[in-house]
C-alpha atoms as a PDB file:
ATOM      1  CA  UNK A   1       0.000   0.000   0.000  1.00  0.00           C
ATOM      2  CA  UNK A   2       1.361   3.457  -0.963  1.00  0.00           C
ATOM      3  CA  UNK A   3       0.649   6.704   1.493  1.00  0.00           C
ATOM      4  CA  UNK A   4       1.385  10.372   0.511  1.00  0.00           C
ATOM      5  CA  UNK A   5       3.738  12.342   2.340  1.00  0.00           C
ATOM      6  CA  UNK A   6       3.246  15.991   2.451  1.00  0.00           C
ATOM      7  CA  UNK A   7       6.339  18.349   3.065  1.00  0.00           C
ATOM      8  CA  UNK A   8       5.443  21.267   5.810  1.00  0.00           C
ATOM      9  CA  UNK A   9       9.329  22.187   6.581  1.00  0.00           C
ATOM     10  CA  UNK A  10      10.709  25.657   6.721  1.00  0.00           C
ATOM     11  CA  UNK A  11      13.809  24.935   4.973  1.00  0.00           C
ATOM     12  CA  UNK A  12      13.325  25.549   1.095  1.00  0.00           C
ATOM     13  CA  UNK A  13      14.035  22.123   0.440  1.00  0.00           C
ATOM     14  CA  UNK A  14      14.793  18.627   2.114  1.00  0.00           C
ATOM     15  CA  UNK A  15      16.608  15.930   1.276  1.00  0.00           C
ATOM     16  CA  UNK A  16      16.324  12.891   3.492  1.00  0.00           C
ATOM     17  CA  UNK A  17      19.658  10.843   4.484  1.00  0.00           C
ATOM     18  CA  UNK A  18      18.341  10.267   8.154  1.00  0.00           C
ATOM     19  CA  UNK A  19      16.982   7.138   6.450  1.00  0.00           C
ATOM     20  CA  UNK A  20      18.757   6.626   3.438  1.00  0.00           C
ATOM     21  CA  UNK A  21      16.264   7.511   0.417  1.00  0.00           C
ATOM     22  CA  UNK A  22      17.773  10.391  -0.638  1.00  0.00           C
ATOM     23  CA  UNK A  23      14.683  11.906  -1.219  1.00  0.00           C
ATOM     24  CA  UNK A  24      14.047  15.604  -2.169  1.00  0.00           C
ATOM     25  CA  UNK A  25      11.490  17.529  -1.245  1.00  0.00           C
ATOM     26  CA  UNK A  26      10.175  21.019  -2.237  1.00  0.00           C
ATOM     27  CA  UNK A  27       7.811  23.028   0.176  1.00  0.00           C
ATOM     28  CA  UNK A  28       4.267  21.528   0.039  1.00  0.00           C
ATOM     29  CA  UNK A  29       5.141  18.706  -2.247  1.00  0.00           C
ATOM     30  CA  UNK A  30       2.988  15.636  -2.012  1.00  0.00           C
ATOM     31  CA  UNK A  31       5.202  12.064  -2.329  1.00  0.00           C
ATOM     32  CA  UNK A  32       3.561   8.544  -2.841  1.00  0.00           C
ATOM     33  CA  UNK A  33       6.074   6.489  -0.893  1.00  0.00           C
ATOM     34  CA  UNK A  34       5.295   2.841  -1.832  1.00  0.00           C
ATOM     35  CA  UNK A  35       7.230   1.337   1.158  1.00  0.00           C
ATOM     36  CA  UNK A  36       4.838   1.991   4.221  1.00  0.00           C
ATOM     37  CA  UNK A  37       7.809   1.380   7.083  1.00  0.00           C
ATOM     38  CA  UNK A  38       9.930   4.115   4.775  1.00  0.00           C
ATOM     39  CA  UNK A  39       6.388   6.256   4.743  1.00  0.00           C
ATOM     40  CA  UNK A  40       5.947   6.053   9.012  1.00  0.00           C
ATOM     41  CA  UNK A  41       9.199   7.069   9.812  1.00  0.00           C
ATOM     42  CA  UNK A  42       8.928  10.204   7.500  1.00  0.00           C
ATOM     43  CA  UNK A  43       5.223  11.016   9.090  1.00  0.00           C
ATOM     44  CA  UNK A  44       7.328  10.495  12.944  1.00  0.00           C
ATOM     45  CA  UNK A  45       8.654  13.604  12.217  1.00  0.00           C
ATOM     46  CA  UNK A  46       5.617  15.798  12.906  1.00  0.00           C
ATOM     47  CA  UNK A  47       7.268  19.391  12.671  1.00  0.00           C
ATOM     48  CA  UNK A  48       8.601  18.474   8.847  1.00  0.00           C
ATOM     49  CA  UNK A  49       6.310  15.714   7.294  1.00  0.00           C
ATOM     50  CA  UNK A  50       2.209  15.350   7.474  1.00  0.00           C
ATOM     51  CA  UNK A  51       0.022  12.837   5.718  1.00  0.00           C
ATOM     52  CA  UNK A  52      -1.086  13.753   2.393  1.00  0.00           C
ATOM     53  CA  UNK A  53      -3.897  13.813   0.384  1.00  0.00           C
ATOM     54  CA  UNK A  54      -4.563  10.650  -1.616  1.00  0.00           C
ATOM     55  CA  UNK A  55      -6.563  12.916  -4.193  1.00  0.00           C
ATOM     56  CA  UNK A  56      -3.905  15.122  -4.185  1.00  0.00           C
ATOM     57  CA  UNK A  57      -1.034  12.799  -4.851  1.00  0.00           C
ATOM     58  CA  UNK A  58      -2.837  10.452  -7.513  1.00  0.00           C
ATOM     59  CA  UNK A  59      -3.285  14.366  -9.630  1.00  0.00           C
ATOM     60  CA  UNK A  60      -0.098  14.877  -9.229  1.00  0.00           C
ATOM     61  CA  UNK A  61       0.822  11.344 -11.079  1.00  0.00           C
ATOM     62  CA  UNK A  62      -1.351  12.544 -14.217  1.00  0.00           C
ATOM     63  CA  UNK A  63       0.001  15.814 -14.242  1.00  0.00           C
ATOM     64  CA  UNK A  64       0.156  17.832 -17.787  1.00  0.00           C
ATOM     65  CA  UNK A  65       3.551  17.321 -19.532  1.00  0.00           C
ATOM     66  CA  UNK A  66       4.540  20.417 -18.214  1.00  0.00           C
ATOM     67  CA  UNK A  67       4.812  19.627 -14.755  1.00  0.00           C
ATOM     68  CA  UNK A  68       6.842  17.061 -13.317  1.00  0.00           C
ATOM     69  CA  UNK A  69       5.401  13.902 -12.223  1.00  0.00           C
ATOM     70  CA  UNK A  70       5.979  11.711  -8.633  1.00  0.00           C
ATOM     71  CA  UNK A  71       9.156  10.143  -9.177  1.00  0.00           C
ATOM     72  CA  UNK A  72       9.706   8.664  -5.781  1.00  0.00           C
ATOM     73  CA  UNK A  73       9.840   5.142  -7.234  1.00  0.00           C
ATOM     74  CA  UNK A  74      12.435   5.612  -8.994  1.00  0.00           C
ATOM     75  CA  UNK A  75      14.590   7.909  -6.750  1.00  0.00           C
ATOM     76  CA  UNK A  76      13.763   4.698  -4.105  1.00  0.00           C
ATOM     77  CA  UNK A  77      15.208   2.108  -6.319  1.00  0.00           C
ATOM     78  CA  UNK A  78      18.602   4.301  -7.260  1.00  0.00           C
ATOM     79  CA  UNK A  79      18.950   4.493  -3.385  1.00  0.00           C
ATOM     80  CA  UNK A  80      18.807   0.444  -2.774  1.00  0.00           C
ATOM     81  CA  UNK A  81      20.805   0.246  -6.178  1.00  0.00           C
ATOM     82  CA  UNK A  82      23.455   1.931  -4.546  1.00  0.00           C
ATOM     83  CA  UNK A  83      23.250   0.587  -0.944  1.00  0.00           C
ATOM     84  CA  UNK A  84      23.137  -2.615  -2.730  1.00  0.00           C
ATOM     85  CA  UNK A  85      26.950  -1.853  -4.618  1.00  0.00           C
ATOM     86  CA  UNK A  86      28.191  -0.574  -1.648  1.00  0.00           C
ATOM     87  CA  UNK A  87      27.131  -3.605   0.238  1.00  0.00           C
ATOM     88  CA  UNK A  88      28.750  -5.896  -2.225  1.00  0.00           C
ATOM     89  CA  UNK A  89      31.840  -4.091  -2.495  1.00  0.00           C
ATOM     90  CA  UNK A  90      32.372  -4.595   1.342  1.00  0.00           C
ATOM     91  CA  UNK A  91      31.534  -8.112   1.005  1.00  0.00           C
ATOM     92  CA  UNK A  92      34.208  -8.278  -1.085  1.00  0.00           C
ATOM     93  CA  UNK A  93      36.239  -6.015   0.747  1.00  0.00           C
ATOM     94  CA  UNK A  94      35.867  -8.825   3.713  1.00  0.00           C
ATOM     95  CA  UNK A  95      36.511 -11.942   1.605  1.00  0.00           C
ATOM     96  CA  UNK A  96      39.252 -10.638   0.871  1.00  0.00           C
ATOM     97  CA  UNK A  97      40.687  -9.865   4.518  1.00  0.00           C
ATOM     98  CA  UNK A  98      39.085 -13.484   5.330  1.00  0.00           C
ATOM     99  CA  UNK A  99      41.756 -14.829   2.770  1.00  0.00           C
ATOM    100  CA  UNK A 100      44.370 -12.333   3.759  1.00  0.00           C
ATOM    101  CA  UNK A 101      44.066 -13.869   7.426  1.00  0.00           C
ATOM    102  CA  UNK A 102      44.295 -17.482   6.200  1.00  0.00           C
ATOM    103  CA  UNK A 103      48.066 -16.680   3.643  1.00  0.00           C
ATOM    104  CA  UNK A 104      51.250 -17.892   4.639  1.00  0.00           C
ATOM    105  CA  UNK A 105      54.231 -15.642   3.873  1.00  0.00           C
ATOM    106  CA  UNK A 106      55.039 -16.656   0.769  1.00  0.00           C
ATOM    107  CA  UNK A 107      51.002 -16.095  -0.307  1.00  0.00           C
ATOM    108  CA  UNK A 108      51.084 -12.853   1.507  1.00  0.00           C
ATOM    109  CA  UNK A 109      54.045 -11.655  -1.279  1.00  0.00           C
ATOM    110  CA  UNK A 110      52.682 -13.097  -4.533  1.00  0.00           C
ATOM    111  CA  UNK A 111      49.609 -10.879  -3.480  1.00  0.00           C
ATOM    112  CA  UNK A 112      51.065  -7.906  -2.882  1.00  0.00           C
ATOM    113  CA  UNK A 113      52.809  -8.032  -6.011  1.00  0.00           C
ATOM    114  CA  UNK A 114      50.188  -9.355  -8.309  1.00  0.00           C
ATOM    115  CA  UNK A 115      47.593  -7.289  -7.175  1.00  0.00           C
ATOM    116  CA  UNK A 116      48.977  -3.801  -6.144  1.00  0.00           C
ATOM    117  CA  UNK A 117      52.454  -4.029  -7.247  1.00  0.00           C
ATOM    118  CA  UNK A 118      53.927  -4.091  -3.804  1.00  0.00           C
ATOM    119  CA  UNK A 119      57.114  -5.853  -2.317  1.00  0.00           C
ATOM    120  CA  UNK A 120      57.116  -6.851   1.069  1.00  0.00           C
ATOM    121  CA  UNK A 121      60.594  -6.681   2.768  1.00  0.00           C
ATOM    122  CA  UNK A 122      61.300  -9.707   3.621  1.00  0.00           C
ATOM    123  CA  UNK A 123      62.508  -9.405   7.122  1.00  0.00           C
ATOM    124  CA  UNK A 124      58.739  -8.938   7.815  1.00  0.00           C
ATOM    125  CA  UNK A 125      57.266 -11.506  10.343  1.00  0.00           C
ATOM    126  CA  UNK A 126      54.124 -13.238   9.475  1.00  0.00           C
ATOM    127  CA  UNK A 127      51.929 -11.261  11.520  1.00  0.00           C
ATOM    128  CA  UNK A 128      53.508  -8.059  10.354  1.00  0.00           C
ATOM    129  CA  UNK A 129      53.271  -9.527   6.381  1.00  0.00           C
ATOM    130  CA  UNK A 130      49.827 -10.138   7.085  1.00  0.00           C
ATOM    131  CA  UNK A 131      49.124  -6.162   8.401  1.00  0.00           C
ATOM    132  CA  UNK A 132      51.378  -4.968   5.449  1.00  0.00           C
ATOM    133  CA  UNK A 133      48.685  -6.564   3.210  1.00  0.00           C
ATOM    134  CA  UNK A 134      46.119  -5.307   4.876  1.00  0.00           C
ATOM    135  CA  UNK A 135      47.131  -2.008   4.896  1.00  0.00           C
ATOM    136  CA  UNK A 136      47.144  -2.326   0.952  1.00  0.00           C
ATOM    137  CA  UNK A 137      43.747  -3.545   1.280  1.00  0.00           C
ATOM    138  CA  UNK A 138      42.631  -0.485   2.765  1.00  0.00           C
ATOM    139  CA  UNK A 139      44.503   1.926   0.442  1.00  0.00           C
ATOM    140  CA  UNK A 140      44.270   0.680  -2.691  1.00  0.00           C
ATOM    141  CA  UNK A 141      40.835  -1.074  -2.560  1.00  0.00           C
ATOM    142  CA  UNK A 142      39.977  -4.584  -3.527  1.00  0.00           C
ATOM    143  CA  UNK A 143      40.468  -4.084  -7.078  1.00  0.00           C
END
């Protein structure tokens, strides 16, 4: 079930990152937000957000040509798109530590080398090897 959310802020416009839409909002804009958890934490907020309209917001989605129409939807699913790379990127940021945890020395060097270039001296101990690599982990990313 969708429900409109009505803008009643004072600033001139709002963009939401308290919980992670990224959603704009102008001064008395209407929003259909199809997620109804997303929907009841923007109506918690009772000095920026009120309940909308339902007439209101299903005009607004056959507005003239002129005007621009509710894209919530799709500003929604850029925001999980993008929590969803970020996710996966840190999954693969900890498979890789995982792995980096697991390497003997001799692992520990063919991967610094192959992947980032990097020579470890080799009167490194193990456990030092192993926080060399990791410190290339952190600085030069995954890749």
């Amino acid at each position: 079930m969708t429900t409109p959310v009505k803008y009643i802020g004072r600033k001139p416009s709002y963009t939401d990152f308290v919980h992670g839409s990224k959603l704009t909002f102008e001064p008395g804009q209407t929003r259909v937000i199809p997620d109804d958890s997303l929907a009841r934490k923007f109506l918690r907020q009772v000095d920026i957000f009120e309940r909308g309209a339902q007439e209101q917001a299903q005009t607004s989605d056959a507005a003239p040509p002129g005007v621009t129409k509710d894209d919530t939807t799709k500003l929604l699913d850029d925001a999980q798109k993008t929590k969803d790379e970020a996710l996966e990127k840190d999954n693969q940021r900890n498979d890789l530590v995982n792995q980096v945890r697991a390497m003997d020395r001799s692992q520990l060097e063919i991967l610094a080398n192959d992947r980032w270039g990097q020579k470890l001296h080799p009167r490194l101990s193990l456990e030092n090897a192993r926080a060399k690599v990791l410190q290339f982990v952190d600085q030069y990313g995954v890749a």
